[in-house]
PDB file of N, CA and C in Angstrom:
ATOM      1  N   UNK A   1      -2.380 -27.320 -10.705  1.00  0.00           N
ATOM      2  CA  UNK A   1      -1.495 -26.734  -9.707  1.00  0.00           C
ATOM      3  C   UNK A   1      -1.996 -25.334  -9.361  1.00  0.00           C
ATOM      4  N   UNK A   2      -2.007 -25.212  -8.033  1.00  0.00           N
ATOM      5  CA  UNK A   2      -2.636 -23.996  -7.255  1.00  0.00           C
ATOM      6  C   UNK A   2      -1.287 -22.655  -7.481  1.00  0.00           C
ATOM      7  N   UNK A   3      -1.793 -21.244  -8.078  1.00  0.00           N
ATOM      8  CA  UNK A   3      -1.104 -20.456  -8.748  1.00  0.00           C
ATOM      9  C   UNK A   3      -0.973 -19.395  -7.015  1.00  0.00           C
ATOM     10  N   UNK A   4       0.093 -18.941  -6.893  1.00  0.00           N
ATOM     11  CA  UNK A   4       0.549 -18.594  -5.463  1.00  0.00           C
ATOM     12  C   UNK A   4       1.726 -17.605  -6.352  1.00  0.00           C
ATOM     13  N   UNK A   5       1.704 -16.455  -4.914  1.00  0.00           N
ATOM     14  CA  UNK A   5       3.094 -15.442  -4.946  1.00  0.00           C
ATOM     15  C   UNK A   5       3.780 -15.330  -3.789  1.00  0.00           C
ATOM     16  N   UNK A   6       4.781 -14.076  -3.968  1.00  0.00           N
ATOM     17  CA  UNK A   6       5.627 -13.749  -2.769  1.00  0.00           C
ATOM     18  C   UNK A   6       4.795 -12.862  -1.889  1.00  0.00           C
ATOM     19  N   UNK A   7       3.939 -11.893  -2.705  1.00  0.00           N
ATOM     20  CA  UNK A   7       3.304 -11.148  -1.736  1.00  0.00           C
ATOM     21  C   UNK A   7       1.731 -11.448  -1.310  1.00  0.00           C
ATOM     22  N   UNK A   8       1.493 -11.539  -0.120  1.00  0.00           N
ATOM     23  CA  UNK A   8       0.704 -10.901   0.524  1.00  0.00           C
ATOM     24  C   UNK A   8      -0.751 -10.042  -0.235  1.00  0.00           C
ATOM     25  N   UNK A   9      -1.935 -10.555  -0.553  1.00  0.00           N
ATOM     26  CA  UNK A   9      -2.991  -9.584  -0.639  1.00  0.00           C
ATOM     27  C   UNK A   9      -2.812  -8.355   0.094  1.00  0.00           C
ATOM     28  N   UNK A  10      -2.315  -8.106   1.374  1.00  0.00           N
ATOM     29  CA  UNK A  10      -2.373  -7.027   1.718  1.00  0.00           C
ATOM     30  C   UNK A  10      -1.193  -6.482   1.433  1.00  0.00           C
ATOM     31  N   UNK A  11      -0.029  -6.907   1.095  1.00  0.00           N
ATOM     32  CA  UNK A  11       1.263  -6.256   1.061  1.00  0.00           C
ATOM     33  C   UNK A  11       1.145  -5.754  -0.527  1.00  0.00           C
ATOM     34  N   UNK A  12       0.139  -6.580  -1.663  1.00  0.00           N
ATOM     35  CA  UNK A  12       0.011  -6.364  -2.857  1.00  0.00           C
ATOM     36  C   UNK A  12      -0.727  -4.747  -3.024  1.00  0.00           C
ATOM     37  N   UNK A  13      -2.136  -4.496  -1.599  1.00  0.00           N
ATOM     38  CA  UNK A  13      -2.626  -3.253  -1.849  1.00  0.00           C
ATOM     39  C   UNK A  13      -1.775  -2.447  -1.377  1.00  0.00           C
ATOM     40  N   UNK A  14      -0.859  -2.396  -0.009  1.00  0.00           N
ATOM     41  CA  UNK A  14      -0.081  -1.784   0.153  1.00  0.00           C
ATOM     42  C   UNK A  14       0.653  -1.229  -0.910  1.00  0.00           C
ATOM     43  N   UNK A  15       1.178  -1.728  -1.488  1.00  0.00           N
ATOM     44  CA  UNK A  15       2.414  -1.278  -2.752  1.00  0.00           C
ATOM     45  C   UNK A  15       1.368  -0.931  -4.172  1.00  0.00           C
ATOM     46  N   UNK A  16      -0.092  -0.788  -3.601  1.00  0.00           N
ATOM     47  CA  UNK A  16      -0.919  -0.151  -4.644  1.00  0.00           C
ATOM     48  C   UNK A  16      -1.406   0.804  -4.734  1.00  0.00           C
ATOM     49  N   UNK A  17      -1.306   0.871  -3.213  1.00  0.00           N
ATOM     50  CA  UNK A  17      -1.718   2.274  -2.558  1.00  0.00           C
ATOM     51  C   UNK A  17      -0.896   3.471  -2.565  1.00  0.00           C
ATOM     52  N   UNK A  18       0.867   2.743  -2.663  1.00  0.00           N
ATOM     53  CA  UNK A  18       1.838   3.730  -2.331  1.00  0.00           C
ATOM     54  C   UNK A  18       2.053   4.279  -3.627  1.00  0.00           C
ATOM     55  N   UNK A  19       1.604   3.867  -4.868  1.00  0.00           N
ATOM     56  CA  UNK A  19       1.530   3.797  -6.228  1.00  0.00           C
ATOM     57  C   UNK A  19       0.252   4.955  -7.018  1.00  0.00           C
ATOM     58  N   UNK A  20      -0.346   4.490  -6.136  1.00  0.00           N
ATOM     59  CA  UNK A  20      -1.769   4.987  -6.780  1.00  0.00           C
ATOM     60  C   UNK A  20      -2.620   5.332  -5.330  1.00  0.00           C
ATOM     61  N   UNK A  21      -2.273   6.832  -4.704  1.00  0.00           N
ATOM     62  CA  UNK A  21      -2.916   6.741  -3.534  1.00  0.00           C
ATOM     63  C   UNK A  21      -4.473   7.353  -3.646  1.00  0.00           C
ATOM     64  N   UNK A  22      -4.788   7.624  -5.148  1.00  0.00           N
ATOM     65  CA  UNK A  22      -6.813   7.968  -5.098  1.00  0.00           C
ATOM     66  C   UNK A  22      -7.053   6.942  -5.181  1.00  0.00           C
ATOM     67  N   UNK A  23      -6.847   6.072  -5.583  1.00  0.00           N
ATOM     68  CA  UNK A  23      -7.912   4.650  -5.933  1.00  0.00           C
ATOM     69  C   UNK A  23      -8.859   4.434  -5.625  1.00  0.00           C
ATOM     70  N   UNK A  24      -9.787   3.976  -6.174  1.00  0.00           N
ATOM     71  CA  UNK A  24     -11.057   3.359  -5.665  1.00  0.00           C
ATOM     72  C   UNK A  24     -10.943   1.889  -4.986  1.00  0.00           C
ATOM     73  N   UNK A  25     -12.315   1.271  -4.284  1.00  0.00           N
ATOM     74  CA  UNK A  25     -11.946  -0.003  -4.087  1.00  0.00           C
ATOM     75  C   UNK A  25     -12.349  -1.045  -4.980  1.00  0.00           C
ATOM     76  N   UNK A  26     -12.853  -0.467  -6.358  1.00  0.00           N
ATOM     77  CA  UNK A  26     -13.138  -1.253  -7.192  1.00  0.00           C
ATOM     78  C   UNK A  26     -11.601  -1.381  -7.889  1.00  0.00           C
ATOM     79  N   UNK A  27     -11.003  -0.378  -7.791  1.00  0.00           N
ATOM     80  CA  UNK A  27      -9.173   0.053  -8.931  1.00  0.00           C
ATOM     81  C   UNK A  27      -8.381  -0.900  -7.982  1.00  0.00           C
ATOM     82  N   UNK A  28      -8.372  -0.542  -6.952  1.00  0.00           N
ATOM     83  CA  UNK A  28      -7.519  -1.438  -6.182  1.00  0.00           C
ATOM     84  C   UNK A  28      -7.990  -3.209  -6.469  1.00  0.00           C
ATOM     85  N   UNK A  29      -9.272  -3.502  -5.931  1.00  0.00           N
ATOM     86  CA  UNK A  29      -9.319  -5.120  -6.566  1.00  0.00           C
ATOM     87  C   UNK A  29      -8.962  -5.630  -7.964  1.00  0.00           C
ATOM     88  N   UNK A  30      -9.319  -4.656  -8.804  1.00  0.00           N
ATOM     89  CA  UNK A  30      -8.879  -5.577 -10.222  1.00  0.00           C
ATOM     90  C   UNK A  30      -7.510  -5.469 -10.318  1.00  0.00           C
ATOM     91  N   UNK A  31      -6.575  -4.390  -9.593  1.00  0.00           N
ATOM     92  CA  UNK A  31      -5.101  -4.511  -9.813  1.00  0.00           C
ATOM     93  C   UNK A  31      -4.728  -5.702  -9.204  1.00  0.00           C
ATOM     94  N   UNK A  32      -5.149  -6.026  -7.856  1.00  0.00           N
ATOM     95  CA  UNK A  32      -4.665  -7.043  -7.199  1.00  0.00           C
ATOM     96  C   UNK A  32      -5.228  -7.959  -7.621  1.00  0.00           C
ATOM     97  N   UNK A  33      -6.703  -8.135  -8.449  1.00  0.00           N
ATOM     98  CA  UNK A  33      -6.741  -9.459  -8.321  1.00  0.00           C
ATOM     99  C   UNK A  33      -8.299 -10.625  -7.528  1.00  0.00           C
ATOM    100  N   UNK A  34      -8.756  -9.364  -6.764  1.00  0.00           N
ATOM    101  CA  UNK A  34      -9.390 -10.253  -5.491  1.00  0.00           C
ATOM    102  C   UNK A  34     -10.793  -9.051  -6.012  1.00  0.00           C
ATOM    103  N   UNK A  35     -11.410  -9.195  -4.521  1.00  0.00           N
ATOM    104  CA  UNK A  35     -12.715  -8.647  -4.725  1.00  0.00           C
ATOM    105  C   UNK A  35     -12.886  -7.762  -4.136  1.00  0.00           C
ATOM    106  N   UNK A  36     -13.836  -6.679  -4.613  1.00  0.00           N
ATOM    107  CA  UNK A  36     -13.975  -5.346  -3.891  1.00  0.00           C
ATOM    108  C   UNK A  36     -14.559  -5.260  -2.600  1.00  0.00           C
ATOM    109  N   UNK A  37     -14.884  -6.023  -1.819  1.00  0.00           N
ATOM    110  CA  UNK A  37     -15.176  -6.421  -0.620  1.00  0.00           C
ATOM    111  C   UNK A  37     -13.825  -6.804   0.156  1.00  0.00           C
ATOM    112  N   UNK A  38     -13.010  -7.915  -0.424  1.00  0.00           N
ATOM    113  CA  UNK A  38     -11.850  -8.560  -0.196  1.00  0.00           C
ATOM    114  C   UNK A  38     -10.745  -7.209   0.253  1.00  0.00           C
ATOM    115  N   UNK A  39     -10.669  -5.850  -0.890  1.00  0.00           N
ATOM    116  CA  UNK A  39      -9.818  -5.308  -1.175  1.00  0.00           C
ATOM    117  C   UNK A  39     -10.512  -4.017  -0.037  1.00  0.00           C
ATOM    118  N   UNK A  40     -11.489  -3.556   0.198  1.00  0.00           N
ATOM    119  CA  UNK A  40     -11.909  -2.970   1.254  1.00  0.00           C
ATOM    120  C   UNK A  40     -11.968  -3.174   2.417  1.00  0.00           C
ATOM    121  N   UNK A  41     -11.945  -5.040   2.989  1.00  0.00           N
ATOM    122  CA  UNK A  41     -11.344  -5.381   4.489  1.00  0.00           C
ATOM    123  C   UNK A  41      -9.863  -5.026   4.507  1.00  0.00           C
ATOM    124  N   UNK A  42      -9.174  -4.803   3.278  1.00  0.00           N
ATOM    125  CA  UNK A  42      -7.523  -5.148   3.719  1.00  0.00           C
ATOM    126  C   UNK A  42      -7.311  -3.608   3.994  1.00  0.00           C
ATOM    127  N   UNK A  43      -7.942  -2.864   3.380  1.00  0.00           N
ATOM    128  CA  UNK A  43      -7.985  -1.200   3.740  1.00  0.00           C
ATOM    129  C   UNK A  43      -7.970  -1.122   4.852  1.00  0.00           C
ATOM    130  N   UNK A  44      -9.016  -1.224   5.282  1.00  0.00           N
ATOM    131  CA  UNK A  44      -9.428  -1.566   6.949  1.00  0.00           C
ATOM    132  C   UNK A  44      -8.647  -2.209   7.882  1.00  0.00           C
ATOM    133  N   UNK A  45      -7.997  -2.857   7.377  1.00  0.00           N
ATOM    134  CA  UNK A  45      -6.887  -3.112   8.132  1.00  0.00           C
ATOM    135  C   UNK A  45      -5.759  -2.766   8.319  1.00  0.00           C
ATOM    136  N   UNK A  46      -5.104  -2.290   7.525  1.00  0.00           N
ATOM    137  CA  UNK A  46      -3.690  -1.379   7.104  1.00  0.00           C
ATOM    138  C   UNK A  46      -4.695   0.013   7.750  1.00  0.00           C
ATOM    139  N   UNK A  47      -5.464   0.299   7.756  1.00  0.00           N
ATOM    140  CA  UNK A  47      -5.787   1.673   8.557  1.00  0.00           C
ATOM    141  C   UNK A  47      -5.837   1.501   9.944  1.00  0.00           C
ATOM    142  N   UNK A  48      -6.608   0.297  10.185  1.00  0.00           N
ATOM    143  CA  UNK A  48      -6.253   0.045  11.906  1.00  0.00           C
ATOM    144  C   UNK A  48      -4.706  -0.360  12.032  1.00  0.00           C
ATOM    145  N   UNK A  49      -4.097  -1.331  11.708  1.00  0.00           N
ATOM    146  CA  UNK A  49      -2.916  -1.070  12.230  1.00  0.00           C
ATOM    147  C   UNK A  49      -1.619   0.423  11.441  1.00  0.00           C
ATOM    148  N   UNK A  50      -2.639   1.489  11.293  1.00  0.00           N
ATOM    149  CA  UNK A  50      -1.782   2.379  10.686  1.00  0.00           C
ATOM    150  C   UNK A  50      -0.759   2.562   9.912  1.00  0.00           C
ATOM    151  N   UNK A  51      -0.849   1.639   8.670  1.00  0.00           N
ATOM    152  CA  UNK A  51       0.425   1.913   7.748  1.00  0.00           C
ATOM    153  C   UNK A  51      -0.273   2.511   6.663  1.00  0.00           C
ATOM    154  N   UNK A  52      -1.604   2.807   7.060  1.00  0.00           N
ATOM    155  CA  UNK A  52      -2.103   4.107   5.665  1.00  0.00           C
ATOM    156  C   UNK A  52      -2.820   4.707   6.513  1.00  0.00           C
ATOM    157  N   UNK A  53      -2.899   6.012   6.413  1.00  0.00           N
ATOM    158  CA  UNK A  53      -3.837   7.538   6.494  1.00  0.00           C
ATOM    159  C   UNK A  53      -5.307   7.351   5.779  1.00  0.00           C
ATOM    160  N   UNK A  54      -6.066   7.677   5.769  1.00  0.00           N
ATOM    161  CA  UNK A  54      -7.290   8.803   5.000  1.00  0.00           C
ATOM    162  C   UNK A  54      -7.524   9.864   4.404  1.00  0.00           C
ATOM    163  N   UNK A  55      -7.294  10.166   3.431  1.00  0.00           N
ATOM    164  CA  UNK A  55      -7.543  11.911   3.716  1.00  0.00           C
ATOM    165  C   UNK A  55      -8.814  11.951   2.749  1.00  0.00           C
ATOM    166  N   UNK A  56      -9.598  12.605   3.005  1.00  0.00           N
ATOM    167  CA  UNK A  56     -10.712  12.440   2.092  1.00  0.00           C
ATOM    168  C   UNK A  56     -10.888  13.830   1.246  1.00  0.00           C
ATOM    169  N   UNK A  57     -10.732  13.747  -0.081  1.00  0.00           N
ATOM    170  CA  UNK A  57     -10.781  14.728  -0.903  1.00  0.00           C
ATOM    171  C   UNK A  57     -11.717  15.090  -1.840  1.00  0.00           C
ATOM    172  N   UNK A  58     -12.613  15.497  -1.541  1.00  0.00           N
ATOM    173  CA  UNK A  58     -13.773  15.997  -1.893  1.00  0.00           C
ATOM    174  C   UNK A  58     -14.999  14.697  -1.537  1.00  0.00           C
ATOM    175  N   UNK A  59     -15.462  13.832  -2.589  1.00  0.00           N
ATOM    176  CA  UNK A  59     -16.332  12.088  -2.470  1.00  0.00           C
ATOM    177  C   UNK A  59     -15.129  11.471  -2.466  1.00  0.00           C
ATOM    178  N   UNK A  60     -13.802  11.539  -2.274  1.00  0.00           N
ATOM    179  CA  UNK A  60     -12.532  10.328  -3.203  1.00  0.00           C
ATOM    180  C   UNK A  60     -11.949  10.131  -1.384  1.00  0.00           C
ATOM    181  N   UNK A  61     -11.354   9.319  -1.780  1.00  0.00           N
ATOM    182  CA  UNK A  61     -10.184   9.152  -0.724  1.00  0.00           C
ATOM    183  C   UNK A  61      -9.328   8.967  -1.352  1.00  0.00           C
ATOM    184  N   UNK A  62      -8.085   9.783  -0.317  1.00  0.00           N
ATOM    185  CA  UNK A  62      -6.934   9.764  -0.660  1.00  0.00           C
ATOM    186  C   UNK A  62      -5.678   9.023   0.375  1.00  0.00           C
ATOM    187  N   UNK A  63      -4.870   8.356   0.172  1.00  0.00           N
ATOM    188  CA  UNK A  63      -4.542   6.898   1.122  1.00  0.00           C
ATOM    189  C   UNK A  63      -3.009   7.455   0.992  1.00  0.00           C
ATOM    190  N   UNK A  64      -2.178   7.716   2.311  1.00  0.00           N
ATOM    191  CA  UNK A  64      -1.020   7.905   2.462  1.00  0.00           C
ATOM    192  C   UNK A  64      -0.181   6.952   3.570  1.00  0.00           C
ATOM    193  N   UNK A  65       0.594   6.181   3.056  1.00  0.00           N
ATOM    194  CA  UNK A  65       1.707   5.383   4.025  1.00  0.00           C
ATOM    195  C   UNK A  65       2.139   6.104   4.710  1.00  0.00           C
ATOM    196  N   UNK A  66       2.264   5.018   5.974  1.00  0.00           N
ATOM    197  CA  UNK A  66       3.780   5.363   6.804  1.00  0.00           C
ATOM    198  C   UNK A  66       4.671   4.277   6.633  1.00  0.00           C
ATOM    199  N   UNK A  67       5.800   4.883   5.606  1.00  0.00           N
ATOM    200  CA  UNK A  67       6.654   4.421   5.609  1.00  0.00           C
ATOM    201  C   UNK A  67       8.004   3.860   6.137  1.00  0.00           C
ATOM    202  N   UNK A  68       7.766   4.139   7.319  1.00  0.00           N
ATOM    203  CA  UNK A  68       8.464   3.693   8.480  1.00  0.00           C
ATOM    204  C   UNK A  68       8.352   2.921   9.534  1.00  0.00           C
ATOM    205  N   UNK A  69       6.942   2.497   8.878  1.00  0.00           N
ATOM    206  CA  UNK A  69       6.690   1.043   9.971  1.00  0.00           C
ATOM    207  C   UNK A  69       7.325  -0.176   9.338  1.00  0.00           C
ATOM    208  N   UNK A  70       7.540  -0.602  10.610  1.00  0.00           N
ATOM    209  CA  UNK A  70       7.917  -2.067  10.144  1.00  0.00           C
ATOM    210  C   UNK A  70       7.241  -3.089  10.039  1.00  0.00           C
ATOM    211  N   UNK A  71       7.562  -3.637   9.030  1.00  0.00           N
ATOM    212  CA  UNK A  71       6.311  -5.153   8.358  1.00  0.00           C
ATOM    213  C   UNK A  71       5.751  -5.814   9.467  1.00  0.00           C
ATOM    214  N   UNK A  72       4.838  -6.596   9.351  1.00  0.00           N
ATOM    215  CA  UNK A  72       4.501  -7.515  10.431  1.00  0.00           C
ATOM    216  C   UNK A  72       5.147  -8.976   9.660  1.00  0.00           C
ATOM    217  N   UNK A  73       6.127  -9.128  10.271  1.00  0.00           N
ATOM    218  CA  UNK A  73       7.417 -10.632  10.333  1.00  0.00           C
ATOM    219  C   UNK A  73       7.771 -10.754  11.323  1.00  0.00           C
ATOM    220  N   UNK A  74       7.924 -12.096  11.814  1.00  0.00           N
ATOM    221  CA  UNK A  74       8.504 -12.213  13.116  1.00  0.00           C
ATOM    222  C   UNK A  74      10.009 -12.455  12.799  1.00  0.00           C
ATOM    223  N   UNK A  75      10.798 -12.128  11.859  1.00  0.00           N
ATOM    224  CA  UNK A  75      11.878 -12.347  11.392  1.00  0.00           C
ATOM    225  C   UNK A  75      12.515 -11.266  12.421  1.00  0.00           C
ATOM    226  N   UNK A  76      14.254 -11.488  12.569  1.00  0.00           N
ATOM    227  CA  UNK A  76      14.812 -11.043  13.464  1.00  0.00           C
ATOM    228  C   UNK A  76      15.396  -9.688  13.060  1.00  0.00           C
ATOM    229  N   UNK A  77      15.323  -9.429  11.323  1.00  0.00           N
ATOM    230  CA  UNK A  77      15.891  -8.369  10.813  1.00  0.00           C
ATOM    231  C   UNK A  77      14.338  -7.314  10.864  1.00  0.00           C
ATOM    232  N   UNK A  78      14.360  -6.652  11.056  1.00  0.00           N
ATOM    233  CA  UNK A  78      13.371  -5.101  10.840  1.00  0.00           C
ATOM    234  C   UNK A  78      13.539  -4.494   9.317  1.00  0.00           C
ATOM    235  N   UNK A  79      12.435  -4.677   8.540  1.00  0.00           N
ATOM    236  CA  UNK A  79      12.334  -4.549   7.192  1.00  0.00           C
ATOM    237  C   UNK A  79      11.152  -3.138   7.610  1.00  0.00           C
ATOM    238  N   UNK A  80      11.750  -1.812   6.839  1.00  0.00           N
ATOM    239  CA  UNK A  80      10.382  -0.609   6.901  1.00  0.00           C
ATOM    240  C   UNK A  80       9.074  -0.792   5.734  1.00  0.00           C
ATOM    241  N   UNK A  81       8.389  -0.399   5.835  1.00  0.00           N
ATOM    242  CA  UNK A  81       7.145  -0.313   4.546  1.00  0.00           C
ATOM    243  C   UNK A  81       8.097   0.618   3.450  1.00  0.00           C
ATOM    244  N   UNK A  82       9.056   1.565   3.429  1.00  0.00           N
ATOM    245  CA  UNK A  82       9.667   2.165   2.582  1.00  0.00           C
ATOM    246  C   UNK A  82      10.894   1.332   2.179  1.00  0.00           C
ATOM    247  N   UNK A  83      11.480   0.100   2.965  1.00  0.00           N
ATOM    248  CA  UNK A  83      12.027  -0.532   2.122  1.00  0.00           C
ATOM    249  C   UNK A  83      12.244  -1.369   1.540  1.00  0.00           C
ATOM    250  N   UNK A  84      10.818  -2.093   1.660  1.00  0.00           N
ATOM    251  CA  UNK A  84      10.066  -2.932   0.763  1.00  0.00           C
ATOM    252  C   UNK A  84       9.696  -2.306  -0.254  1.00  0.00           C
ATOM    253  N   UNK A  85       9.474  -1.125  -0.099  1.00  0.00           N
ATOM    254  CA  UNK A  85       8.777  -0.359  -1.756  1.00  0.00           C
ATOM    255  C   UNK A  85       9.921   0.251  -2.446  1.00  0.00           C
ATOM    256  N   UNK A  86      10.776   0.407  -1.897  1.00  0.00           N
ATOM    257  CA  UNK A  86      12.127   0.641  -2.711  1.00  0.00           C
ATOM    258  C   UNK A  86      12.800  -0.591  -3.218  1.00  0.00           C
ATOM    259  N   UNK A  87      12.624  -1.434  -2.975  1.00  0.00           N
ATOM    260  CA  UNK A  87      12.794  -2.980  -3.634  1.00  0.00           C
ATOM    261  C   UNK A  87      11.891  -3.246  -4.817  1.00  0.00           C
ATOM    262  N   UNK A  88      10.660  -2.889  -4.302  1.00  0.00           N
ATOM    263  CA  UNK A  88       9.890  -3.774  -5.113  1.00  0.00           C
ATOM    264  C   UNK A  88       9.874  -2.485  -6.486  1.00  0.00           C
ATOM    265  N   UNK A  89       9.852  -1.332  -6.020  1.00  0.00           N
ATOM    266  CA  UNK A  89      10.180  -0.358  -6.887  1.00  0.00           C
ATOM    267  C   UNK A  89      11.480  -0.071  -7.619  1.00  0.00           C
ATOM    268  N   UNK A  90      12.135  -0.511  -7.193  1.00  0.00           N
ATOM    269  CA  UNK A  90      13.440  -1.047  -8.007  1.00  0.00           C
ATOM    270  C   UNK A  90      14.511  -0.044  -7.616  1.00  0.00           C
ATOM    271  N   UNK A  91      14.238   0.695  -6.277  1.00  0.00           N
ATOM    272  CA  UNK A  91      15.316   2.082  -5.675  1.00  0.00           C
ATOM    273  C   UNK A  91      14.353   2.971  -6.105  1.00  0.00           C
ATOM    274  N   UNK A  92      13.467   3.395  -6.673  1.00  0.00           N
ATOM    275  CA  UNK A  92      12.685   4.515  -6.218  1.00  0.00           C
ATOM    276  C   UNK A  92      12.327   4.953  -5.098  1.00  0.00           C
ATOM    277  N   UNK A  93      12.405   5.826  -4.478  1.00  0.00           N
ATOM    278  CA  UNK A  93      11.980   6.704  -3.768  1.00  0.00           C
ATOM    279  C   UNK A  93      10.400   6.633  -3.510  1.00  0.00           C
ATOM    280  N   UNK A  94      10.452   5.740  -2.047  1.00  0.00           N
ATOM    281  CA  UNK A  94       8.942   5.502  -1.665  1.00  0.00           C
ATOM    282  C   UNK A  94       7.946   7.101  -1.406  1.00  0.00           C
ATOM    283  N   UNK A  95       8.870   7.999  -1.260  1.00  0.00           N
ATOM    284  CA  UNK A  95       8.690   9.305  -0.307  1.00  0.00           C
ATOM    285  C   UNK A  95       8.159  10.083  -1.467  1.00  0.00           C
ATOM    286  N   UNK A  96       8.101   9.632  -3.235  1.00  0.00           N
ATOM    287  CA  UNK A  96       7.988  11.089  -3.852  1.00  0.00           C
ATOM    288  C   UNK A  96       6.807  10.394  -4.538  1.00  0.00           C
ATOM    289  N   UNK A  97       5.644  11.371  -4.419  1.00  0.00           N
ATOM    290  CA  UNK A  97       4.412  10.100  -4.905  1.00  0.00           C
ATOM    291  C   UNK A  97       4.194  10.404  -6.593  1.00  0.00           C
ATOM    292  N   UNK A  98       3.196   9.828  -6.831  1.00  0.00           N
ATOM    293  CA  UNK A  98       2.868   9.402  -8.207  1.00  0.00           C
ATOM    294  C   UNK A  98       2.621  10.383  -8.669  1.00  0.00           C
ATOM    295  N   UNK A  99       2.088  11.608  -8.059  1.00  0.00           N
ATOM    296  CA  UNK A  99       1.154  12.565  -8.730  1.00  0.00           C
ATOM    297  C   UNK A  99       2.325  14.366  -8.486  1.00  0.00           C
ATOM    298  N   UNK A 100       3.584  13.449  -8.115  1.00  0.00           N
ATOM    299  CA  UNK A 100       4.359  14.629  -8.502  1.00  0.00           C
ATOM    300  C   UNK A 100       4.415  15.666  -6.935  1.00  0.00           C
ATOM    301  N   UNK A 101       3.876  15.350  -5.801  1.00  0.00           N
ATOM    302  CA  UNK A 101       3.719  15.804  -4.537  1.00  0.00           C
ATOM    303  C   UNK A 101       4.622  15.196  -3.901  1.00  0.00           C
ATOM    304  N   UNK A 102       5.349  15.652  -3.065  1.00  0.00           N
ATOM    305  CA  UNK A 102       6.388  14.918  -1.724  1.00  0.00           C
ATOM    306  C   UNK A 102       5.421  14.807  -1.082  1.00  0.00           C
ATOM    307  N   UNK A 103       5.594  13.495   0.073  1.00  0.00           N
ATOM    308  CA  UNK A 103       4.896  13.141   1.128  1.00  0.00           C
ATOM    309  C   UNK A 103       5.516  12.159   1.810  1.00  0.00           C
ATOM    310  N   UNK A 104       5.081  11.613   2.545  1.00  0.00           N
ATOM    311  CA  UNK A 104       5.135  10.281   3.635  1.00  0.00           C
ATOM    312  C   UNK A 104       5.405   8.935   2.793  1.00  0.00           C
ATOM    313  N   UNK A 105       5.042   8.955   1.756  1.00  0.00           N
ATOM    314  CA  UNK A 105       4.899   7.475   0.579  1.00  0.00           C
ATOM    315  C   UNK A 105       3.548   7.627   0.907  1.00  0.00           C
ATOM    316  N   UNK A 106       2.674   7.925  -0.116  1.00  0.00           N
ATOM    317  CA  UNK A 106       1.724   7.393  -0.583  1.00  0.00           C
ATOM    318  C   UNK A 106       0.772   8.126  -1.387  1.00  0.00           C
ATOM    319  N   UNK A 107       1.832   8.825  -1.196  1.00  0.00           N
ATOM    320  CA  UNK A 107       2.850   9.471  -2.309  1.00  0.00           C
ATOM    321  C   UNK A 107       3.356   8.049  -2.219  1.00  0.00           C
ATOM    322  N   UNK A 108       3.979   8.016  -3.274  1.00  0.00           N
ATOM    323  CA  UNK A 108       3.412   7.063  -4.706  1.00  0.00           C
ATOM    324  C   UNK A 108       2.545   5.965  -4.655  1.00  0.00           C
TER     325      UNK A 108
END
């Protein structure tokens, strides 16, 4: 039997990113799972359709949400990227990041 989830490869880096916004794209694939190629197109994509930033900090990148977009669902309710991560975060506060900085989410 074929092993399957609720989320999304990309909704998985999303909520990895908002978690852990230095990561590498080697940190990000083994969290999720997939391959560092795999986990560097989905970057690339959450950056073109803008639900993460760039900021590049020194050789590192540094990856910040917007938490106020809304998912891509064609569902009739409007779900934000911050309140999916307050779910999946259990009511944490998408907005206060990991490393102890306020931001946008990504922070955390």
């Amino acid at each position: 039997m074929a092993l399957w989830g609720f989320l999304t490869n990309h909704g998985l880096v999303l909520t990895y990113l908002g978690r852990y916004p230095d990561s590498t794209g080697l940190e990000i694939a083994k969290a999720v799972g997939i391959t560092e190629r795999a986990a560097r197109k989905i970057v690339a994509d959450l950056l073109a359709d803008a639900y993460i930033e760039l900021e590049k900090v020194g050789r590192r990148n540094r990856y910040r949400l917007d938490t106020a977009l809304p998912l891509r669902h064609p569902g009739k309710r409007t779900v934000t990227v911050g309140e999916l991560l307050g779910l999946l975060w259990h009511g944490e506060d998408p907005t206060d990041s990991a490393d102890g900085t306020d931001g946008e989410a990504a922070s955390p």
